[in-house]
C-alpha atoms as a PDB file:
ATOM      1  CA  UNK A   1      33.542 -19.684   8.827  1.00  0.00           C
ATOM      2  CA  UNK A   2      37.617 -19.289   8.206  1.00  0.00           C
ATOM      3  CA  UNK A   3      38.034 -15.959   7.575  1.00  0.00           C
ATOM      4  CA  UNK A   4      41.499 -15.058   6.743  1.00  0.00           C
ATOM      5  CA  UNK A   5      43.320 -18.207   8.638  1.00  0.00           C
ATOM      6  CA  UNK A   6      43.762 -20.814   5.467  1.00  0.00           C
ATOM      7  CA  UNK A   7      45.518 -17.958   3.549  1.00  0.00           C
ATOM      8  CA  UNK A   8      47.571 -17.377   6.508  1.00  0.00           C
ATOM      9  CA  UNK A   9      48.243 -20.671   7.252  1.00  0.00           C
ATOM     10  CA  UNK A  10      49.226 -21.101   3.966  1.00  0.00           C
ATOM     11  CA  UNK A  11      51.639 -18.171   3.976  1.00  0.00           C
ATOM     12  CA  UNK A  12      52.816 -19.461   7.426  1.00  0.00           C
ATOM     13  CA  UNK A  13      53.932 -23.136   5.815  1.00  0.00           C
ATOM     14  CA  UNK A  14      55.368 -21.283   2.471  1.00  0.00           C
ATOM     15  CA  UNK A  15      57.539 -19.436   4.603  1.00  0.00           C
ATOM     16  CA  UNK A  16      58.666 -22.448   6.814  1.00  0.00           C
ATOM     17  CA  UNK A  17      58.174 -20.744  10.077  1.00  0.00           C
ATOM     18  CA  UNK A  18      57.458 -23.385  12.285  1.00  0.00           C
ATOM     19  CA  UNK A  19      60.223 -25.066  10.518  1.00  0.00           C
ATOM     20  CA  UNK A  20      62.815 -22.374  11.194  1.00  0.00           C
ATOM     21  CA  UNK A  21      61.806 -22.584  14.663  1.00  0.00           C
ATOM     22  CA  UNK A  22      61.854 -26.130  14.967  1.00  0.00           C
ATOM     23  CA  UNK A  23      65.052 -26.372  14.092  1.00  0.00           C
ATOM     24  CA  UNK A  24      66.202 -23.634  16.513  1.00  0.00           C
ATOM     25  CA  UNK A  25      64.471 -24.084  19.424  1.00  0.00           C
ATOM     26  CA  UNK A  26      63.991 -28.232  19.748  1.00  0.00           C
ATOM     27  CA  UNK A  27      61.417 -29.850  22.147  1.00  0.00           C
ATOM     28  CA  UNK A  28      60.909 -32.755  24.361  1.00  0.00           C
ATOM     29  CA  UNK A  29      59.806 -36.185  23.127  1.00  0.00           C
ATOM     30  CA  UNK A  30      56.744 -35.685  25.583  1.00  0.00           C
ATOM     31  CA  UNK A  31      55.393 -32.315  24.111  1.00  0.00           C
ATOM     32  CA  UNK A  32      52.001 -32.159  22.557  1.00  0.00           C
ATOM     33  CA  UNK A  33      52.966 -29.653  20.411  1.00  0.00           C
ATOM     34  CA  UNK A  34      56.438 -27.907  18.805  1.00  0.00           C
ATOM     35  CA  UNK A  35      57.438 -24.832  19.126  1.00  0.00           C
ATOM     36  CA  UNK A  36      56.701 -23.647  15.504  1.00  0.00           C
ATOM     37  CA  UNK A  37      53.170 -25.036  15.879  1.00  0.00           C
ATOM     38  CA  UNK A  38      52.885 -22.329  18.930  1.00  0.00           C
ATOM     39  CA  UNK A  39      54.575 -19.581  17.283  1.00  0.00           C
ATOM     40  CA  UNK A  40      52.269 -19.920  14.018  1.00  0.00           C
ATOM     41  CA  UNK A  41      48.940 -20.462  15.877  1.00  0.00           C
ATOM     42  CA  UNK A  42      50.373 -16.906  17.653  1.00  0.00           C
ATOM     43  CA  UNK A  43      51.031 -15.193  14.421  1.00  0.00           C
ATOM     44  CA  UNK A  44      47.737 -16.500  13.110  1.00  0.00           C
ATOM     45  CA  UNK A  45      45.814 -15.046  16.415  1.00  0.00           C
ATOM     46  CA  UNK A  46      47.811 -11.807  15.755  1.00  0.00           C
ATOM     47  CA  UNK A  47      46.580 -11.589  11.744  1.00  0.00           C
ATOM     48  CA  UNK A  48      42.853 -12.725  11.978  1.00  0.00           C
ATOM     49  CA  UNK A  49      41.549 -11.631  15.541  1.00  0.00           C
ATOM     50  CA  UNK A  50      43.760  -9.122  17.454  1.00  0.00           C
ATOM     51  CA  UNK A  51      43.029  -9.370  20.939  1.00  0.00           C
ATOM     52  CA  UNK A  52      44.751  -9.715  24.489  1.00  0.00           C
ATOM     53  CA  UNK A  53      47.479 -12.817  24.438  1.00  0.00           C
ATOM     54  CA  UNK A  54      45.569 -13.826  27.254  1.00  0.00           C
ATOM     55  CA  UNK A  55      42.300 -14.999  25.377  1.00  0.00           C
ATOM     56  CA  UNK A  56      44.657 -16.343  23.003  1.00  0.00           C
ATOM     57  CA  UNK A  57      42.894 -20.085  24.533  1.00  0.00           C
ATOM     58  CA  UNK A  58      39.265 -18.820  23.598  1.00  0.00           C
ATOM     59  CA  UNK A  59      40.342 -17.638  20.408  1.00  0.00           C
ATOM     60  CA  UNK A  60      41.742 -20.972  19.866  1.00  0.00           C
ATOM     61  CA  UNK A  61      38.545 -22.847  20.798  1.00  0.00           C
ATOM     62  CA  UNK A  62      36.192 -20.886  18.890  1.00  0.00           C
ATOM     63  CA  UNK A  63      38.237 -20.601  15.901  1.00  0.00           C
ATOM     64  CA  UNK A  64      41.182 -23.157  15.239  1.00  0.00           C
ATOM     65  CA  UNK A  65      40.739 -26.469  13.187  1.00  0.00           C
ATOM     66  CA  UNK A  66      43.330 -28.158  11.323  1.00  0.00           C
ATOM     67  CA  UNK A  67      44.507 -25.313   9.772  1.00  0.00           C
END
């Protein structure tokens, strides 16, 4: 069960967030992930499942797959 995160996700990659803050804010070679992946796996947790930014990582777990 999805819910609501492939219509965000799609909304998120329309938009070009992680894009826009890509381009901003660059990485190291030796992160995992980007800084626009973070910020639009933040959003997402902030759209489909409200809860303290702390069980943002069990959120994650329970719920995140490719999208």
């Amino acid at each position: 069960m999805l819910g609501a995160l492939p219509v965000v996700r799609d909304f998120l990659r329309r938009l070009g967030v992680a894009s826009v803050v890509d381009r901003l804010c660059p990485v190291r070679e030796d992160a995992r992930l980007t800084h626009g992946q973070v910020i639009e796996v933040l959003i997402a947790n902030r759209l489909t499942c409200p809860t303290a930014m702390v069980r943002v990582a069990d959120w994650a777990a329970a719920w995140a797959v490719e999208e």
